[in-house]
C-alpha atoms as a PDB file:
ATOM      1  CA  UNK A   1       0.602  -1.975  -6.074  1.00  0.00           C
ATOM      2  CA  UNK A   2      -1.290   1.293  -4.900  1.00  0.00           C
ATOM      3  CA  UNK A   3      -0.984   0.049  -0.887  1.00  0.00           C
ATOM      4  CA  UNK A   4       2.828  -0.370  -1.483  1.00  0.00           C
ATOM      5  CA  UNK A   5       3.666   1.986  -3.639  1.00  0.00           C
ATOM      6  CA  UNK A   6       1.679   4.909  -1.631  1.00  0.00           C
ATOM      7  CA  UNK A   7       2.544   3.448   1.731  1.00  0.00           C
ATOM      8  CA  UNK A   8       6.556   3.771   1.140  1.00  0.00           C
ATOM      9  CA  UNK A   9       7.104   7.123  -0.713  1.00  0.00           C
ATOM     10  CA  UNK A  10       4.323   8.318   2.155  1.00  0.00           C
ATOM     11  CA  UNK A  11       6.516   6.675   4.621  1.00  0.00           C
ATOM     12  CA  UNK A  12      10.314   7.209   3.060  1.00  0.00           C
ATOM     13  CA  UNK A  13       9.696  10.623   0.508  1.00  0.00           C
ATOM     14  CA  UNK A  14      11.263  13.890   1.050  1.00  0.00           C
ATOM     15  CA  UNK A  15       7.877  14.838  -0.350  1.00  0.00           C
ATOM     16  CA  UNK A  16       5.647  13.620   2.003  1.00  0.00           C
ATOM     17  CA  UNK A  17       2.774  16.356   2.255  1.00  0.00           C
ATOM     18  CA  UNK A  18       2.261  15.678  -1.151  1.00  0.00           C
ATOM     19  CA  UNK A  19       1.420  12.307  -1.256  1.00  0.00           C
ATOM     20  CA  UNK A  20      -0.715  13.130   2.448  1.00  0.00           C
ATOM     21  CA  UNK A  21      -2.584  15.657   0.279  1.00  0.00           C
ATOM     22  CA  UNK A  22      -3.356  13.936  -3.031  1.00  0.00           C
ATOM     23  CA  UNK A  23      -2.908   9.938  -2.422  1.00  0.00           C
ATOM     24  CA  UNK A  24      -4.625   9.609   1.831  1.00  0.00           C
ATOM     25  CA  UNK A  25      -8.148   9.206   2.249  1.00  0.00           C
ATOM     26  CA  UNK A  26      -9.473  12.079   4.356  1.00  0.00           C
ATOM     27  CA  UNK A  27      -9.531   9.900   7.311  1.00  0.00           C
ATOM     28  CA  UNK A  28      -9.089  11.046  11.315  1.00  0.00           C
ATOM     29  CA  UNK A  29      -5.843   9.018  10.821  1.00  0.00           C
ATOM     30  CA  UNK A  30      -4.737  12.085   7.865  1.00  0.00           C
ATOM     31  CA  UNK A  31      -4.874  14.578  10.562  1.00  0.00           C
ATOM     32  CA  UNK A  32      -3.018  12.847  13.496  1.00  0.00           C
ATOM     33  CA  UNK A  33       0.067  11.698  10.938  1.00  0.00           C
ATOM     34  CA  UNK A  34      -0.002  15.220   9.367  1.00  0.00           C
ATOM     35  CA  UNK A  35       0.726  16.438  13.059  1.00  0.00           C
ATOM     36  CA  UNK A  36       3.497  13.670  14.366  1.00  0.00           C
ATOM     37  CA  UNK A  37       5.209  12.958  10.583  1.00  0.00           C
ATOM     38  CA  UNK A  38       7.889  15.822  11.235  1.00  0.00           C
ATOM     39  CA  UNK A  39       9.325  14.256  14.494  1.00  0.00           C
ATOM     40  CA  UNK A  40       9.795  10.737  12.380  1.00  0.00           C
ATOM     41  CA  UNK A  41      13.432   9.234  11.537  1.00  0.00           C
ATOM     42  CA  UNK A  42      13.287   8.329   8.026  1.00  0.00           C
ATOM     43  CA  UNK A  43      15.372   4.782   8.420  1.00  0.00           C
ATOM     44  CA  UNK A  44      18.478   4.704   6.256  1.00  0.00           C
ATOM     45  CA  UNK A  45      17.856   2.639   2.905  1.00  0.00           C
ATOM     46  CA  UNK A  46      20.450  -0.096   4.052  1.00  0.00           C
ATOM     47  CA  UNK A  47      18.414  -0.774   6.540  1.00  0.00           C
ATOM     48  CA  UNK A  48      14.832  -0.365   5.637  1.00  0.00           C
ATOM     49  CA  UNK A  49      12.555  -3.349   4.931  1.00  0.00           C
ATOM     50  CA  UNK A  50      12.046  -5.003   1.556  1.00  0.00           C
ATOM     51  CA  UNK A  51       8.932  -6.230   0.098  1.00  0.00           C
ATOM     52  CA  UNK A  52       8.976 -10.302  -0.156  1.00  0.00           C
ATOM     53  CA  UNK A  53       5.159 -11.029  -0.697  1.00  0.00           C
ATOM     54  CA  UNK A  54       1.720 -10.034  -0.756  1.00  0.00           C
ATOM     55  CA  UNK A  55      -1.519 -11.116  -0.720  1.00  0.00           C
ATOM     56  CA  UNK A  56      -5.133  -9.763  -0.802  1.00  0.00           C
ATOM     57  CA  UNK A  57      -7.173  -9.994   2.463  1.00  0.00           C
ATOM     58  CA  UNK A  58      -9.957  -8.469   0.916  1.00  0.00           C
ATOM     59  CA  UNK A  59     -11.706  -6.714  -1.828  1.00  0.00           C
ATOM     60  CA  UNK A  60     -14.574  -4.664  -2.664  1.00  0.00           C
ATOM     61  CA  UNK A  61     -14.921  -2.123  -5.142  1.00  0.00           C
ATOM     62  CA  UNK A  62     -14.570   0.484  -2.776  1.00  0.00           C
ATOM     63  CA  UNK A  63     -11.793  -1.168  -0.431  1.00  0.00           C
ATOM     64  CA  UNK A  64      -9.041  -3.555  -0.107  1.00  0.00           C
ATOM     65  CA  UNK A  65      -6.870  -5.215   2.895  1.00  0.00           C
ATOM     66  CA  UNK A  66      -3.185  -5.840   1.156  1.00  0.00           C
ATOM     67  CA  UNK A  67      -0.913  -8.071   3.492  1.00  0.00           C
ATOM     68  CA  UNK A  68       2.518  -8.028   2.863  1.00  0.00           C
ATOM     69  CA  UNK A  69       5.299  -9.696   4.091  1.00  0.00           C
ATOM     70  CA  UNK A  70       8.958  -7.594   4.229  1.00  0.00           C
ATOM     71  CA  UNK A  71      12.952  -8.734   5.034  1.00  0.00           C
ATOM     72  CA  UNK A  72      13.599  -6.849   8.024  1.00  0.00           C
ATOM     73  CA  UNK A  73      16.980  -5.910   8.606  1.00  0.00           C
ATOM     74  CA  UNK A  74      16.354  -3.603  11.667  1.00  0.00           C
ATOM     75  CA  UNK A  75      14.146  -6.716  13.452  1.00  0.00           C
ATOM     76  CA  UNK A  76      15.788  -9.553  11.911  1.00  0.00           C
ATOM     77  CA  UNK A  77      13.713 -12.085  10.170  1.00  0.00           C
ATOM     78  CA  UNK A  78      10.693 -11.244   8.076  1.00  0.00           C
ATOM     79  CA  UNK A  79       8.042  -8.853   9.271  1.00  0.00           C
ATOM     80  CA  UNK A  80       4.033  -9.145   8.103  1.00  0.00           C
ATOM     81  CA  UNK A  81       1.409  -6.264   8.053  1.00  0.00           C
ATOM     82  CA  UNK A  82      -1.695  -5.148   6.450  1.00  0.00           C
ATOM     83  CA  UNK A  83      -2.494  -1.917   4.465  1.00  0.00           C
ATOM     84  CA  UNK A  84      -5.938  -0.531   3.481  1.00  0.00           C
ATOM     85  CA  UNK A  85      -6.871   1.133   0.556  1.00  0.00           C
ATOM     86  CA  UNK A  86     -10.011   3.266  -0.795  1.00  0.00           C
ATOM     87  CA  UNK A  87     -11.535   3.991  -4.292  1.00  0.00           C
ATOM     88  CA  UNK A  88     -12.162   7.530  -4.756  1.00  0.00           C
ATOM     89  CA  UNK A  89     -11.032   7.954  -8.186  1.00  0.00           C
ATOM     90  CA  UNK A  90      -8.306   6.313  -7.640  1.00  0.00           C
ATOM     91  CA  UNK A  91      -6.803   3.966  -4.618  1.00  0.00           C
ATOM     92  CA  UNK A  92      -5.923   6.220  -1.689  1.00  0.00           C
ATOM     93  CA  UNK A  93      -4.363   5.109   1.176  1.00  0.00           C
ATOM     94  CA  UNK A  94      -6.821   4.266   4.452  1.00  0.00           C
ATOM     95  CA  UNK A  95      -4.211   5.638   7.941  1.00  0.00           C
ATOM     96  CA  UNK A  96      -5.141   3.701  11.234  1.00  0.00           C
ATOM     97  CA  UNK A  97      -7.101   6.360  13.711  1.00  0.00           C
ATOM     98  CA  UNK A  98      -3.605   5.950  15.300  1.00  0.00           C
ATOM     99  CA  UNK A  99      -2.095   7.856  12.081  1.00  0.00           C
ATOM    100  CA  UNK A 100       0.026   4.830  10.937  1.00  0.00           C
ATOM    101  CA  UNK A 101       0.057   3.911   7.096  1.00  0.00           C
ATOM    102  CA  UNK A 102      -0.366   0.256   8.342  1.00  0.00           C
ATOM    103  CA  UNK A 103      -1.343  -2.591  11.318  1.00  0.00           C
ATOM    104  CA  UNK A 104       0.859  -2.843  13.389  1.00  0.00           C
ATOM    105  CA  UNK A 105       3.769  -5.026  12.631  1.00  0.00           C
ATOM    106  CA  UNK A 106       4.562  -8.779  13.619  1.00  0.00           C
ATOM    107  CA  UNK A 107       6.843 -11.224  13.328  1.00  0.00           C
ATOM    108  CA  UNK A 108       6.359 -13.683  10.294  1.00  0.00           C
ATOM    109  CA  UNK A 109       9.312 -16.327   8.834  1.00  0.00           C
ATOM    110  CA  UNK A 110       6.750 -17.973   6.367  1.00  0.00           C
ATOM    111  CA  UNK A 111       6.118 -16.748   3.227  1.00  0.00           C
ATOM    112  CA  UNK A 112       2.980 -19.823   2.962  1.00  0.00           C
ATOM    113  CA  UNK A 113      -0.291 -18.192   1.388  1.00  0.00           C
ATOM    114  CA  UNK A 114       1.845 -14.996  -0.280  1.00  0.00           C
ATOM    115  CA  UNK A 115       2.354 -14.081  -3.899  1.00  0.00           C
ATOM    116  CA  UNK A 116       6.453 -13.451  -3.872  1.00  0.00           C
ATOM    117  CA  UNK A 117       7.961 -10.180  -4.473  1.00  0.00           C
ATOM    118  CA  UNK A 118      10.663 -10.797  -6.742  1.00  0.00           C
ATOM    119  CA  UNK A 119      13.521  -8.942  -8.417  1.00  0.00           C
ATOM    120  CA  UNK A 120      15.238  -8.090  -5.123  1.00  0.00           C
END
């Protein structure tokens, strides 16, 4: 829940700083989205991608890998991608060096080896 939930209202919140303050591990990744997060288009709601599935990559105590699986309206078809998170208290989000709240996304039409996301 912590990799999606942080990941999106990161991502989609009018409140963004916030989140890069108190929910991002203090990664080199922070720095570079702090600096290129103002020139991002927010994608309209209609359009942005729902959550179908997940699944666990992997766990420690201090880290975990969450694939998910979205309906993507702007690509067409379903889109997969992995998110990291940290224990420091609580789950913060791990950014790629890149600055990007996940790996990078690829096509994926199979929802095989995913827990479903329902209620959408």
């Amino acid at each position: 829940m912590a990799a999606v939930q942080i990941r999106v209202r990161l991502e989609r919140a009018a409140g963004w700083q916030k989140v890069l303050r108190q929910q991002v591990a203090s990664d080199a990744g922070k720095a570079t989205y702090a600096q290129t997060r103002g020139s991002h288009q927010v994608v309209p709601a209609a359009e942005a991608a729902q959550i179908a599935g997940f699944r666990i990559v992997s766990y420690t105590t201090q880290n975990a890998v969450i694939g998910t699986v979205s309906r993507d309206p702007a690509r067409g078809g379903h889109t997969a991608m992995t998110t990291t998170v940290r224990w420091d208290g609580d789950w913060k989000l791990v950014l790629t060096s890149q600055g990007s709240a996940a790996s990078v996304l690829r096509a994926d039409d199979s929802l095989s080896g995913y827990v479903r996301w329902g209620g959408f």
